[in-house]
PDB file of N, CA and C in Angstrom:
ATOM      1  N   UNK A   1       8.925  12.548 143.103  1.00  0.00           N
ATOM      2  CA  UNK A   1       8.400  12.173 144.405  1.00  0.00           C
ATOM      3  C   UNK A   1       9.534  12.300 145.425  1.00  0.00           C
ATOM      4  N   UNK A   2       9.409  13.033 146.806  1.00  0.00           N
ATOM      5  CA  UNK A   2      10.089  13.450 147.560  1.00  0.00           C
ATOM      6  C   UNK A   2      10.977  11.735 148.450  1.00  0.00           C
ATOM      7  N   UNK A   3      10.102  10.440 148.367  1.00  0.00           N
ATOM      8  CA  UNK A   3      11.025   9.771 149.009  1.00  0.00           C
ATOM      9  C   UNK A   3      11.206   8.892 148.816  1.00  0.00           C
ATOM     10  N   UNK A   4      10.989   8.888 146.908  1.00  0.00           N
ATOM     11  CA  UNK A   4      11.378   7.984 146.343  1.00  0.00           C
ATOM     12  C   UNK A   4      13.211   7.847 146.059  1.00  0.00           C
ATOM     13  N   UNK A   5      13.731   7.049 146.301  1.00  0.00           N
ATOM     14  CA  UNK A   5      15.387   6.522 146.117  1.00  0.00           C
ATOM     15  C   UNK A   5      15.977   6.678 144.742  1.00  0.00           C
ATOM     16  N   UNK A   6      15.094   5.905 143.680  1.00  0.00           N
ATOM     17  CA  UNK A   6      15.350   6.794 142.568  1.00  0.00           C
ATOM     18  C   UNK A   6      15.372   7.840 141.704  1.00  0.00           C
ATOM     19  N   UNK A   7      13.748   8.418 142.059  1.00  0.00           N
ATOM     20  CA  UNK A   7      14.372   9.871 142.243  1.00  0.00           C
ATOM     21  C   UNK A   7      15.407  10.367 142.443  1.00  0.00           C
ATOM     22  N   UNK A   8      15.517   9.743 143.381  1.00  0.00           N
ATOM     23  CA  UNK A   8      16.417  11.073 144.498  1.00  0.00           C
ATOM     24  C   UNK A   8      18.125  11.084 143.534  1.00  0.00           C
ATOM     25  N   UNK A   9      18.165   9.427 143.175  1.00  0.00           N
ATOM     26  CA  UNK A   9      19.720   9.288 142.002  1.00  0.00           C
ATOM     27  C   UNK A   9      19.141   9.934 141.136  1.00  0.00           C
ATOM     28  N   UNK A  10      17.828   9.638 140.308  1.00  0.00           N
ATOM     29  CA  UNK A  10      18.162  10.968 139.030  1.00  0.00           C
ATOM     30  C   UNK A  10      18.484  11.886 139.059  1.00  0.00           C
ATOM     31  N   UNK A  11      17.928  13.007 140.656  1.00  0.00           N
ATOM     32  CA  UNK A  11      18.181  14.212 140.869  1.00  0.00           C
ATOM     33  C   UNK A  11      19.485  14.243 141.635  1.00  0.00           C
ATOM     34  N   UNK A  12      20.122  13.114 141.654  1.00  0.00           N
ATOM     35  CA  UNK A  12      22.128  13.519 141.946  1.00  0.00           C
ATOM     36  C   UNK A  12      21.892  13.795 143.516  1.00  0.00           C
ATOM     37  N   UNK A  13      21.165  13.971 144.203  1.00  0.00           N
ATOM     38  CA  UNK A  13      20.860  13.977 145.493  1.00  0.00           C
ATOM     39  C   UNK A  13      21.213  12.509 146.003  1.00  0.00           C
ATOM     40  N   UNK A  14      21.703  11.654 145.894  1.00  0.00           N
ATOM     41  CA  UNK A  14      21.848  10.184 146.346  1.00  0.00           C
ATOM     42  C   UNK A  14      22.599  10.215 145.215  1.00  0.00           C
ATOM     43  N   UNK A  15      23.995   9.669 146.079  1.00  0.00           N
ATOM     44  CA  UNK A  15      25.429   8.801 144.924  1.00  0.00           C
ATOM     45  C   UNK A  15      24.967   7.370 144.733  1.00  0.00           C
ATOM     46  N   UNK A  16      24.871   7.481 143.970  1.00  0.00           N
ATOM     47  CA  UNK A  16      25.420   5.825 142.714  1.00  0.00           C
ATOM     48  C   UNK A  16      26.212   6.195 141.522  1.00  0.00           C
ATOM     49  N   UNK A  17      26.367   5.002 140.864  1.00  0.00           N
ATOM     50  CA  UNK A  17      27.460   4.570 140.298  1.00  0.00           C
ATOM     51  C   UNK A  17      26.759   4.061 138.738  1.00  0.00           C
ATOM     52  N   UNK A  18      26.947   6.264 138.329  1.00  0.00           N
ATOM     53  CA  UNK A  18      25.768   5.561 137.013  1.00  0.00           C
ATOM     54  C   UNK A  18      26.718   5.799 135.719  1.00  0.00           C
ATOM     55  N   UNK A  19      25.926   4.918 134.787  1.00  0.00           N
ATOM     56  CA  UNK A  19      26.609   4.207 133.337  1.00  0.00           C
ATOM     57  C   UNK A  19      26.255   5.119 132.640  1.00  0.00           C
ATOM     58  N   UNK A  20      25.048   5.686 132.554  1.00  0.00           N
ATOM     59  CA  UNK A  20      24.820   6.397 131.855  1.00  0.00           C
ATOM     60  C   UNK A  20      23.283   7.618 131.935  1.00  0.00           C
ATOM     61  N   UNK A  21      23.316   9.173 131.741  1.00  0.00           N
ATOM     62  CA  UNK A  21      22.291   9.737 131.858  1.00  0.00           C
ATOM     63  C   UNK A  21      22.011  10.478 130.480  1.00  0.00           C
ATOM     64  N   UNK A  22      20.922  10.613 130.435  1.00  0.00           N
ATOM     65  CA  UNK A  22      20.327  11.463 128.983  1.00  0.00           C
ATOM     66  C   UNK A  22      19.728  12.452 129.300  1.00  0.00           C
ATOM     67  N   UNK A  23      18.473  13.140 128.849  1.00  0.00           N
ATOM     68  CA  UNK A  23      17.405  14.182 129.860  1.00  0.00           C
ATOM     69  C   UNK A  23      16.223  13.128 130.007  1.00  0.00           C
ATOM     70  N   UNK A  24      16.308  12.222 129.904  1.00  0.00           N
ATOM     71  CA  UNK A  24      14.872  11.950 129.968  1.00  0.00           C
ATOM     72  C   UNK A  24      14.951  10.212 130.850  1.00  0.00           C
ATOM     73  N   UNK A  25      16.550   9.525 130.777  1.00  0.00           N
ATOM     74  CA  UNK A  25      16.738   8.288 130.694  1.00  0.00           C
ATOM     75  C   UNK A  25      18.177   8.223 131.801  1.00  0.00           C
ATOM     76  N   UNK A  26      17.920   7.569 133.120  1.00  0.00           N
ATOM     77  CA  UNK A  26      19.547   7.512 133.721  1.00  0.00           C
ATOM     78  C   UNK A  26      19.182   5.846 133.799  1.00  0.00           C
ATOM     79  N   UNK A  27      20.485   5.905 133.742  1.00  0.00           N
ATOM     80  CA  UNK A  27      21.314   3.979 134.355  1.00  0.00           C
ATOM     81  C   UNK A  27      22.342   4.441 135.333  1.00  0.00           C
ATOM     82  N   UNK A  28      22.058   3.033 136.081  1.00  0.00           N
ATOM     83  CA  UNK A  28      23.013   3.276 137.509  1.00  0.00           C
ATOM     84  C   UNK A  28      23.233   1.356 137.946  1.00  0.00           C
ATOM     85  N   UNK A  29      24.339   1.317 138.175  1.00  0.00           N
ATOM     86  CA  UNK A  29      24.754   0.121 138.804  1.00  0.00           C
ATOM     87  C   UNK A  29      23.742  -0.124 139.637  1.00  0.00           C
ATOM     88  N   UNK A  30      23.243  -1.679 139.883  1.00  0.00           N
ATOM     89  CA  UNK A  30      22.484  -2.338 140.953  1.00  0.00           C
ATOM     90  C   UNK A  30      23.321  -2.612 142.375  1.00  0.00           C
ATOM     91  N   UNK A  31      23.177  -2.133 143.439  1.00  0.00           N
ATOM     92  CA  UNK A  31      23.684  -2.162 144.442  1.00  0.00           C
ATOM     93  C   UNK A  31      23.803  -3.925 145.555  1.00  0.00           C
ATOM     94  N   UNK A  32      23.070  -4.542 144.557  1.00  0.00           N
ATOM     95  CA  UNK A  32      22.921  -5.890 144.835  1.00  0.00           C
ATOM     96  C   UNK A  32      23.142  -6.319 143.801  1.00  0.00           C
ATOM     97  N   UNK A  33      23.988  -7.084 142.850  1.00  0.00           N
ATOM     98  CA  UNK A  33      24.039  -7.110 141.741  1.00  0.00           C
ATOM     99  C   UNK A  33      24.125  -8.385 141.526  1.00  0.00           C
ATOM    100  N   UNK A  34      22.974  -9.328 140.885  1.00  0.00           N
ATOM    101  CA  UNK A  34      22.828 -10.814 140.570  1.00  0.00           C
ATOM    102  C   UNK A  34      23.317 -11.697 139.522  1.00  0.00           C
ATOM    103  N   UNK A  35      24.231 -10.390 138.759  1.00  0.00           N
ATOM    104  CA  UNK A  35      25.079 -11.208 137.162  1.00  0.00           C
ATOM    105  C   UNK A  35      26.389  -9.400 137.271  1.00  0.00           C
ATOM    106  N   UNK A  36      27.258 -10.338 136.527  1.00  0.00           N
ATOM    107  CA  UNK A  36      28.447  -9.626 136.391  1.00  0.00           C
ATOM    108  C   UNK A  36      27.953  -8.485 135.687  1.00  0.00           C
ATOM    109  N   UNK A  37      27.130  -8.176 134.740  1.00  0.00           N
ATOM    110  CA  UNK A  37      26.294  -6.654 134.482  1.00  0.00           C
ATOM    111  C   UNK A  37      24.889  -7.067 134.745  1.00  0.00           C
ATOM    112  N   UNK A  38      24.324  -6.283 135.906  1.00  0.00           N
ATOM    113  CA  UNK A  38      23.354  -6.026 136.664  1.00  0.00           C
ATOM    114  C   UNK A  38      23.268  -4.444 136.648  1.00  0.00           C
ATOM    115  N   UNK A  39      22.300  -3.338 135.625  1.00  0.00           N
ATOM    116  CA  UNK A  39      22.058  -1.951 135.899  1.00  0.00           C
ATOM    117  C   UNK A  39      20.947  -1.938 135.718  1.00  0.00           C
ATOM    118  N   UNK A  40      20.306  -0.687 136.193  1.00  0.00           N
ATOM    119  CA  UNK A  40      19.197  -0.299 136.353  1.00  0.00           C
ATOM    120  C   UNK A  40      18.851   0.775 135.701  1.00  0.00           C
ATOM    121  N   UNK A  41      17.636   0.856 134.569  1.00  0.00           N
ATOM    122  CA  UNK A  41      17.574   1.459 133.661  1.00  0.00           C
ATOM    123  C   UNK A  41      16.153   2.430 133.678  1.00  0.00           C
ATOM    124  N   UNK A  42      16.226   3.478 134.270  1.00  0.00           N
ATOM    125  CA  UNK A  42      14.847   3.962 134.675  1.00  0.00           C
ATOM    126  C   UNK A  42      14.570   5.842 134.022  1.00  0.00           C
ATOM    127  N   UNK A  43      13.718   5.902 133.743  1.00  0.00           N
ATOM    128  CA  UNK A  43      12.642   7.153 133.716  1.00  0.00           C
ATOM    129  C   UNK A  43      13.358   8.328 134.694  1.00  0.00           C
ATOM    130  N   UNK A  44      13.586   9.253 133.988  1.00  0.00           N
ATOM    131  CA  UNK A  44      13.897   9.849 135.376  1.00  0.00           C
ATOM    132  C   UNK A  44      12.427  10.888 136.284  1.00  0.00           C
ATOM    133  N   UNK A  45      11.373  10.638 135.328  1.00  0.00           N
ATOM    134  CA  UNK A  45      10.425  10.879 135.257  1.00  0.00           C
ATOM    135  C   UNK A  45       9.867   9.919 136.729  1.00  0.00           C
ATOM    136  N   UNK A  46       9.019  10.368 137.610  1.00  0.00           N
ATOM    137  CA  UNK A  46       8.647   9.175 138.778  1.00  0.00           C
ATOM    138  C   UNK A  46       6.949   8.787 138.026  1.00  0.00           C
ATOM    139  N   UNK A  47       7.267   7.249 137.851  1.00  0.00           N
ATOM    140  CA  UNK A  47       6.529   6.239 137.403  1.00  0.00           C
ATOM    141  C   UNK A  47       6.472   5.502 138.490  1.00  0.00           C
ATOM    142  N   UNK A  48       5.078   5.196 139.306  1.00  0.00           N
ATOM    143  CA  UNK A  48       4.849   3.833 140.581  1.00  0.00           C
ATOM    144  C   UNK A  48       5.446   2.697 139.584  1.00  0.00           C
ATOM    145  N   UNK A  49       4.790   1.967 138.723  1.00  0.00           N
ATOM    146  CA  UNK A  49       4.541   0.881 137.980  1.00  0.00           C
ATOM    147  C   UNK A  49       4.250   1.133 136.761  1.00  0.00           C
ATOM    148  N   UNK A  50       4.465  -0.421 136.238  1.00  0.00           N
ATOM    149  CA  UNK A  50       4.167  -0.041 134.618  1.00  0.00           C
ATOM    150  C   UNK A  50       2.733   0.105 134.620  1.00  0.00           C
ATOM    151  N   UNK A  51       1.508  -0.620 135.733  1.00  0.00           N
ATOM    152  CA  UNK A  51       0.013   0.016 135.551  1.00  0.00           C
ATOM    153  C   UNK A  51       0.003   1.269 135.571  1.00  0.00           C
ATOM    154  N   UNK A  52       1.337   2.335 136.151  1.00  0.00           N
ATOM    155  CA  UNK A  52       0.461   3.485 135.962  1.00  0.00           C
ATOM    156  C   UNK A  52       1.153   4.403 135.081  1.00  0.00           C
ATOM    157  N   UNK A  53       1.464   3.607 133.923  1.00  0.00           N
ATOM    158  CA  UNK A  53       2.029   4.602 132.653  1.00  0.00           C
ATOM    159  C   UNK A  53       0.911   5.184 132.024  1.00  0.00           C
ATOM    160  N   UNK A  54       0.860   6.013 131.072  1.00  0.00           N
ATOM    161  CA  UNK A  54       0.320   7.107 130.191  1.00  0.00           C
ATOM    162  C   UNK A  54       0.388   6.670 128.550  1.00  0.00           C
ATOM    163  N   UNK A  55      -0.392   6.630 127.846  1.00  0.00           N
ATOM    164  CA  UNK A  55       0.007   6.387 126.416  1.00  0.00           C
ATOM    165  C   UNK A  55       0.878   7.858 126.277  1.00  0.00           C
ATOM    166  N   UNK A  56       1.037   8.867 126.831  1.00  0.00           N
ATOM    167  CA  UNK A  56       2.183   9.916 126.724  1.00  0.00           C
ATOM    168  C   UNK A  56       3.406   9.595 127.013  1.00  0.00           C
ATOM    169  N   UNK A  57       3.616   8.017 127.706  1.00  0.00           N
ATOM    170  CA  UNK A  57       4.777   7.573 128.253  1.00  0.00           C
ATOM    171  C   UNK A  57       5.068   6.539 127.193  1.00  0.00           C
ATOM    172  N   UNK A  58       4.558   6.560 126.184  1.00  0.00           N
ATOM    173  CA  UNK A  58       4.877   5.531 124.926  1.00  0.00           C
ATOM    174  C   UNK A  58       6.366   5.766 124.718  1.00  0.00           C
ATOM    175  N   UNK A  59       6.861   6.706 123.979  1.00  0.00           N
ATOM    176  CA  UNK A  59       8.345   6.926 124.089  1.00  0.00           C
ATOM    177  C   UNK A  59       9.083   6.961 125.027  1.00  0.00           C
ATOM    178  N   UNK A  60       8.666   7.662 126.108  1.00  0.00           N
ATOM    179  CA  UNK A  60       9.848   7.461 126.900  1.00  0.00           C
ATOM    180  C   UNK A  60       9.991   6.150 127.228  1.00  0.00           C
ATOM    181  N   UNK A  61       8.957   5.237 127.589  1.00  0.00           N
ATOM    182  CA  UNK A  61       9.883   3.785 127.605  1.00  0.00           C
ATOM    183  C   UNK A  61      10.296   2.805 126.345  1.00  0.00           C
ATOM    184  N   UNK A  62       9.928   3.775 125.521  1.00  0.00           N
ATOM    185  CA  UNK A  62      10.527   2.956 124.690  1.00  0.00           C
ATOM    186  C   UNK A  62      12.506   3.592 124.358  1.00  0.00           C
ATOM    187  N   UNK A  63      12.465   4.623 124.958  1.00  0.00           N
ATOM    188  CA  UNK A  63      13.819   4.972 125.258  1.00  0.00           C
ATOM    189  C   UNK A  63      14.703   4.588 126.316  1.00  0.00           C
ATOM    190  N   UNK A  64      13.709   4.102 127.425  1.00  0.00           N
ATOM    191  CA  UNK A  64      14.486   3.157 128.386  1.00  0.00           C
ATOM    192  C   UNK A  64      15.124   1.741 127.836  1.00  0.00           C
ATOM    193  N   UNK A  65      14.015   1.554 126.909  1.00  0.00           N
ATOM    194  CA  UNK A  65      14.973   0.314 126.542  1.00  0.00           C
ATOM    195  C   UNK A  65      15.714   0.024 125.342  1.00  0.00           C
ATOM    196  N   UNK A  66      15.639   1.221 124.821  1.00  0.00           N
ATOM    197  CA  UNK A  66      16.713   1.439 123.129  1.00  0.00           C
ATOM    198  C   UNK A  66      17.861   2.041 124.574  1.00  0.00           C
ATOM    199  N   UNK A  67      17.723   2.523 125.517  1.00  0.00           N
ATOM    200  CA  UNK A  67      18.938   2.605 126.255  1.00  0.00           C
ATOM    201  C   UNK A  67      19.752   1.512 127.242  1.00  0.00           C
ATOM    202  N   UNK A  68      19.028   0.765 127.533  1.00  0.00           N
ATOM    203  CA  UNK A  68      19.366  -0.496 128.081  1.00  0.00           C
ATOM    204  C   UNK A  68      20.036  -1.622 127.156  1.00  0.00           C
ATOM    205  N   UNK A  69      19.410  -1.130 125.790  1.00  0.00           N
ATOM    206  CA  UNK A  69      20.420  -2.273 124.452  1.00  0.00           C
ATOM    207  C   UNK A  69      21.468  -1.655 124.262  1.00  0.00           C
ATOM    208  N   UNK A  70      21.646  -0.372 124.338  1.00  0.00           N
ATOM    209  CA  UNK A  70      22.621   0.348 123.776  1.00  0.00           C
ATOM    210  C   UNK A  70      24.118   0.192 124.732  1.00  0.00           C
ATOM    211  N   UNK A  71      23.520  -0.214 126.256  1.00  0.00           N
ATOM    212  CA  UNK A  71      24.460  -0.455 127.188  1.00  0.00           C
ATOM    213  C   UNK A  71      24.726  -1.493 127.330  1.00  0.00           C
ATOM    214  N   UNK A  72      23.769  -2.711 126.906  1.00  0.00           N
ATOM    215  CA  UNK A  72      24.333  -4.185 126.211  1.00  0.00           C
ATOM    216  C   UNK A  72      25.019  -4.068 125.456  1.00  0.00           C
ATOM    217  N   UNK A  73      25.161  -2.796 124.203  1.00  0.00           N
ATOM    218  CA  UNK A  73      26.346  -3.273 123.459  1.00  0.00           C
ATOM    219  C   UNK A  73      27.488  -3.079 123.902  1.00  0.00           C
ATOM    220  N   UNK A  74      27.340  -1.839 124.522  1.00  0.00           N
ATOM    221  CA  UNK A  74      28.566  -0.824 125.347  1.00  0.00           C
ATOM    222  C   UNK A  74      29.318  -2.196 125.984  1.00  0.00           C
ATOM    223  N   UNK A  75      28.482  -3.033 126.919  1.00  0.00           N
ATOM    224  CA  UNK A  75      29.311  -3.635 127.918  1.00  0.00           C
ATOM    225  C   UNK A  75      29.711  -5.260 126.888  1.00  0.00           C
ATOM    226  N   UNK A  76      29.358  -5.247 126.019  1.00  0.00           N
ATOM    227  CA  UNK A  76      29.652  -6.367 124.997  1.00  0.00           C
ATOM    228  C   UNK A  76      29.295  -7.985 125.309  1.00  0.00           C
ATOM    229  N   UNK A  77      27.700  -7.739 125.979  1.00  0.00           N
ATOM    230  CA  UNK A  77      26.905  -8.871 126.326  1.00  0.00           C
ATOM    231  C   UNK A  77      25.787  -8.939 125.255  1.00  0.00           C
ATOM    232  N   UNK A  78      25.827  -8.346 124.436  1.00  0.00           N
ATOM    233  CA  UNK A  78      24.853  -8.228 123.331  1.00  0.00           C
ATOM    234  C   UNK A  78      24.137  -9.385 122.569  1.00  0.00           C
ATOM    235  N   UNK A  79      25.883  -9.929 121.764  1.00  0.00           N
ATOM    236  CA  UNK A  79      26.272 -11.395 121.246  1.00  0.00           C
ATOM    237  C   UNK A  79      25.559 -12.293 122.498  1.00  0.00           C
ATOM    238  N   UNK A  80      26.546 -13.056 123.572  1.00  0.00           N
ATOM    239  CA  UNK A  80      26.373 -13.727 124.345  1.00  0.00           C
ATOM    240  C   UNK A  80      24.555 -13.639 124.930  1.00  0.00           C
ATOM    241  N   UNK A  81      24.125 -12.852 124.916  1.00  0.00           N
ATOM    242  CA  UNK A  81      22.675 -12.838 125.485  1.00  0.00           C
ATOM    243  C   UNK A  81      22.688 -12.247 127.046  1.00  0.00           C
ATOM    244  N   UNK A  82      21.465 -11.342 127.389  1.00  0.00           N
ATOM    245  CA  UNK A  82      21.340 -10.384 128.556  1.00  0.00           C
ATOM    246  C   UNK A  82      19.383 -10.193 129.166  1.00  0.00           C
ATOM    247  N   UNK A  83      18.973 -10.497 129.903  1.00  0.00           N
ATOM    248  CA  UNK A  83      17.963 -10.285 130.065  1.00  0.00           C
ATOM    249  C   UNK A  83      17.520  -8.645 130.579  1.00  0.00           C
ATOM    250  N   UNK A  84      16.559  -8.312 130.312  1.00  0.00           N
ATOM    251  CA  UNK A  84      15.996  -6.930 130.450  1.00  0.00           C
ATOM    252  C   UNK A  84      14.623  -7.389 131.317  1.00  0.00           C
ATOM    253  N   UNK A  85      14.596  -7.428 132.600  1.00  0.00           N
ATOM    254  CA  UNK A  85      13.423  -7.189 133.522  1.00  0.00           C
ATOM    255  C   UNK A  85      12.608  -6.593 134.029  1.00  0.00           C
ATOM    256  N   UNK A  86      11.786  -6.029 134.003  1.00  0.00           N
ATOM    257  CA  UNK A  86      10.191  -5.202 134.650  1.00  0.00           C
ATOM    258  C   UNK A  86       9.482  -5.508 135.712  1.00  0.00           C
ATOM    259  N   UNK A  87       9.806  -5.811 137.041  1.00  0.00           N
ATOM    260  CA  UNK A  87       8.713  -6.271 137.715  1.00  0.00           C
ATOM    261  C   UNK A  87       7.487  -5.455 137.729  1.00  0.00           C
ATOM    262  N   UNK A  88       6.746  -5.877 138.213  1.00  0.00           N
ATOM    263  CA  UNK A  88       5.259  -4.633 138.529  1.00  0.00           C
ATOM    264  C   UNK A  88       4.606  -5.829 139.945  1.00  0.00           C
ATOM    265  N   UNK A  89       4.708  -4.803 141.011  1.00  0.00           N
ATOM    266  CA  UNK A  89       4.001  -4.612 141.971  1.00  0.00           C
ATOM    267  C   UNK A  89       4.790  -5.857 143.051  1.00  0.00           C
ATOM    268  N   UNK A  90       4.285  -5.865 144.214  1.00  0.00           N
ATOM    269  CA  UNK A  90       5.388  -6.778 145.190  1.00  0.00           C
ATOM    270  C   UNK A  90       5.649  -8.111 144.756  1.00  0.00           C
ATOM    271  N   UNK A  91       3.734  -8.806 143.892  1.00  0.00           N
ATOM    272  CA  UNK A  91       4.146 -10.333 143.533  1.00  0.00           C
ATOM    273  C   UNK A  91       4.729 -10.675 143.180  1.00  0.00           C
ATOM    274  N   UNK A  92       5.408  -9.444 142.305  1.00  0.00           N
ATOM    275  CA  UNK A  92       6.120 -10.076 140.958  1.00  0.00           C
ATOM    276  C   UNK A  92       7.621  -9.392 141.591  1.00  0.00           C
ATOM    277  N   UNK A  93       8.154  -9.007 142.995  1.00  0.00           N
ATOM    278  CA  UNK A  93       9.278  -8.425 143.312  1.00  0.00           C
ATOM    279  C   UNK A  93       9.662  -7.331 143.251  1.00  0.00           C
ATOM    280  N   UNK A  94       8.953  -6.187 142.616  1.00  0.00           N
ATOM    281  CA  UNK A  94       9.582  -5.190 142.886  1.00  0.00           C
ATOM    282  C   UNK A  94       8.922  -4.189 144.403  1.00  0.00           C
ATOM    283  N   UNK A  95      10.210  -3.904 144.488  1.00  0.00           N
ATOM    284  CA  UNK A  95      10.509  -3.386 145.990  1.00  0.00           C
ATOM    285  C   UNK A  95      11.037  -1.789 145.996  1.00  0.00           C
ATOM    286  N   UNK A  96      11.278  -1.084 144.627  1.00  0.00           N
ATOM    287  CA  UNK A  96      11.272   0.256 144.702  1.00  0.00           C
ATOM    288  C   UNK A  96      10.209   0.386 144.040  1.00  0.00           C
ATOM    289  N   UNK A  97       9.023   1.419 144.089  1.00  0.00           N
ATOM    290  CA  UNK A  97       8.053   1.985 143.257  1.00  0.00           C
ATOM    291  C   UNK A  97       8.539   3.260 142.112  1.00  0.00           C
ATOM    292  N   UNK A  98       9.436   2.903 141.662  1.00  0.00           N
ATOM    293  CA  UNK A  98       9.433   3.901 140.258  1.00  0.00           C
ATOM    294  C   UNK A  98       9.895   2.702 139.473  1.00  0.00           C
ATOM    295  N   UNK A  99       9.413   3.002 138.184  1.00  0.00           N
ATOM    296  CA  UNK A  99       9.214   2.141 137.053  1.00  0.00           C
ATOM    297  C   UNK A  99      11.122   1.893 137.023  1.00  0.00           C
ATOM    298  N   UNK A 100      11.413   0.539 137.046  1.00  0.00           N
ATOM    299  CA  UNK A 100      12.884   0.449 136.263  1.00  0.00           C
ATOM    300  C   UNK A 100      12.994  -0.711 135.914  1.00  0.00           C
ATOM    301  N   UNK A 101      13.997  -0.883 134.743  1.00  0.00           N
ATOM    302  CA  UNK A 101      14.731  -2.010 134.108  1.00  0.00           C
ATOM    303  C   UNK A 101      15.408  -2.649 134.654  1.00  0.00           C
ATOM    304  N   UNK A 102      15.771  -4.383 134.938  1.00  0.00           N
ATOM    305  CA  UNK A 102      17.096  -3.980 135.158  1.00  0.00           C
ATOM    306  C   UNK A 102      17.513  -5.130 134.015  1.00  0.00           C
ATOM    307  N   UNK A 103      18.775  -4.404 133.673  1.00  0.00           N
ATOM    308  CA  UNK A 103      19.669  -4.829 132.661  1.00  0.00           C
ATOM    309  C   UNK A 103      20.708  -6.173 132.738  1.00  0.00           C
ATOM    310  N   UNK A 104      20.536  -7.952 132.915  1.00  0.00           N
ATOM    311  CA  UNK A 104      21.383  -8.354 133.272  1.00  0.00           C
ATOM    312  C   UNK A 104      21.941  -9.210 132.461  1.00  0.00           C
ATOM    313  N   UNK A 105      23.618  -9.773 132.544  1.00  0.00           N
ATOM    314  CA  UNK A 105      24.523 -10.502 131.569  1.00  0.00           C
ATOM    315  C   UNK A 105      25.472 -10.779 132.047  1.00  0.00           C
ATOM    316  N   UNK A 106      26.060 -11.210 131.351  1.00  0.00           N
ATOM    317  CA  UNK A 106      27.622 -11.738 131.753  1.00  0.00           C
ATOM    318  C   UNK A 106      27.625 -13.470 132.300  1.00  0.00           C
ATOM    319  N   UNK A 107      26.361 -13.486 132.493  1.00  0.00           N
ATOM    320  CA  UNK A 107      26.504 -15.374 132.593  1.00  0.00           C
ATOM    321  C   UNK A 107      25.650 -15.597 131.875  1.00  0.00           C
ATOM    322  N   UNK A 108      24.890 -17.245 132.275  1.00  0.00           N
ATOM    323  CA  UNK A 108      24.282 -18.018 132.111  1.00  0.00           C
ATOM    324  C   UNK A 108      22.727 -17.247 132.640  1.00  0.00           C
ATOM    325  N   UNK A 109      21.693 -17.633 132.435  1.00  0.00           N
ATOM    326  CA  UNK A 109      20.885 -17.131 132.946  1.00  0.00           C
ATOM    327  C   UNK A 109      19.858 -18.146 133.242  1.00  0.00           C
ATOM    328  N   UNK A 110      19.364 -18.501 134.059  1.00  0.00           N
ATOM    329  CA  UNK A 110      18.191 -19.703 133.883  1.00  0.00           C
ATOM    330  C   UNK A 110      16.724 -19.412 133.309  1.00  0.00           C
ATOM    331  N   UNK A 111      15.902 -20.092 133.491  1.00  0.00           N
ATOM    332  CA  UNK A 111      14.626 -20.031 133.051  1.00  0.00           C
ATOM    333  C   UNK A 111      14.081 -21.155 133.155  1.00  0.00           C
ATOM    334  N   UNK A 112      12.969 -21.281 133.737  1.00  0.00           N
ATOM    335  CA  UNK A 112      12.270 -19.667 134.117  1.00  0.00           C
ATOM    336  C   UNK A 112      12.750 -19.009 135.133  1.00  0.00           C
ATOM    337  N   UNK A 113      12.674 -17.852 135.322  1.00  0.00           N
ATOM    338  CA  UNK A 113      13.375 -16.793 136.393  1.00  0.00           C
ATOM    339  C   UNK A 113      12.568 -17.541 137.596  1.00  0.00           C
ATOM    340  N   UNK A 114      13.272 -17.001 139.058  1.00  0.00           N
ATOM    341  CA  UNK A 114      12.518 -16.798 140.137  1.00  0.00           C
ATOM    342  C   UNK A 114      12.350 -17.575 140.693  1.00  0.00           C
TER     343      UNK A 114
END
């Protein structure tokens, strides 16, 4: 999608500050970042929401988030504990429309969120 933001980082057209890319899977630092590891773990595929996945999108998110653990271990919040988040749609906070993770650790975390 032409004006979507994440897009536009998967396609390297917009700098961030990413951890990690695959062909199918990028992470990129959160530009607001709410815990000492705060990334964002997304499709590079453009997904609105998780309502509008595909049972063809079975793997790929399930590779978003065997990639989001894999960068919990990388950053060695694994042990200590890290939350992995999804919003879907404004109620619930999300404010970019392509499907993403975000990956957070390094503290305490409360609960319930929000």
């Amino acid at each position: 999608m032409d004006s979507c933001i994440f897009c536009k980082i998967a396609k390297h057209t917009i700098q961030s500050k990413i951890v990690f890319e695959g062909e199918r899977v990028i992470a990129f630092e959160d530009l607001n970042p709410q815990a000492p590891t705060h990334i964002l773990v997304i499709p590079k595929k453009h997904i609105s929401t998780l309502n509008d996945t595909l049972p063809e999108d079975r793997d790929l998110l399930g590779e978003v988030v065997l990639t989001a653990t894999e960068i919990a271990r990388d950053r060695q919040i694994h042990s200590s504990g890290y939350r992995l988040v999804c919003n879907t749609n404004r109620g619930a906070g999300q404010a970019v429309f392509h499907v993403h993770f975000h990956l957070l650790g390094g503290r305490s975390l409360a609960w319930p969120p929000g």
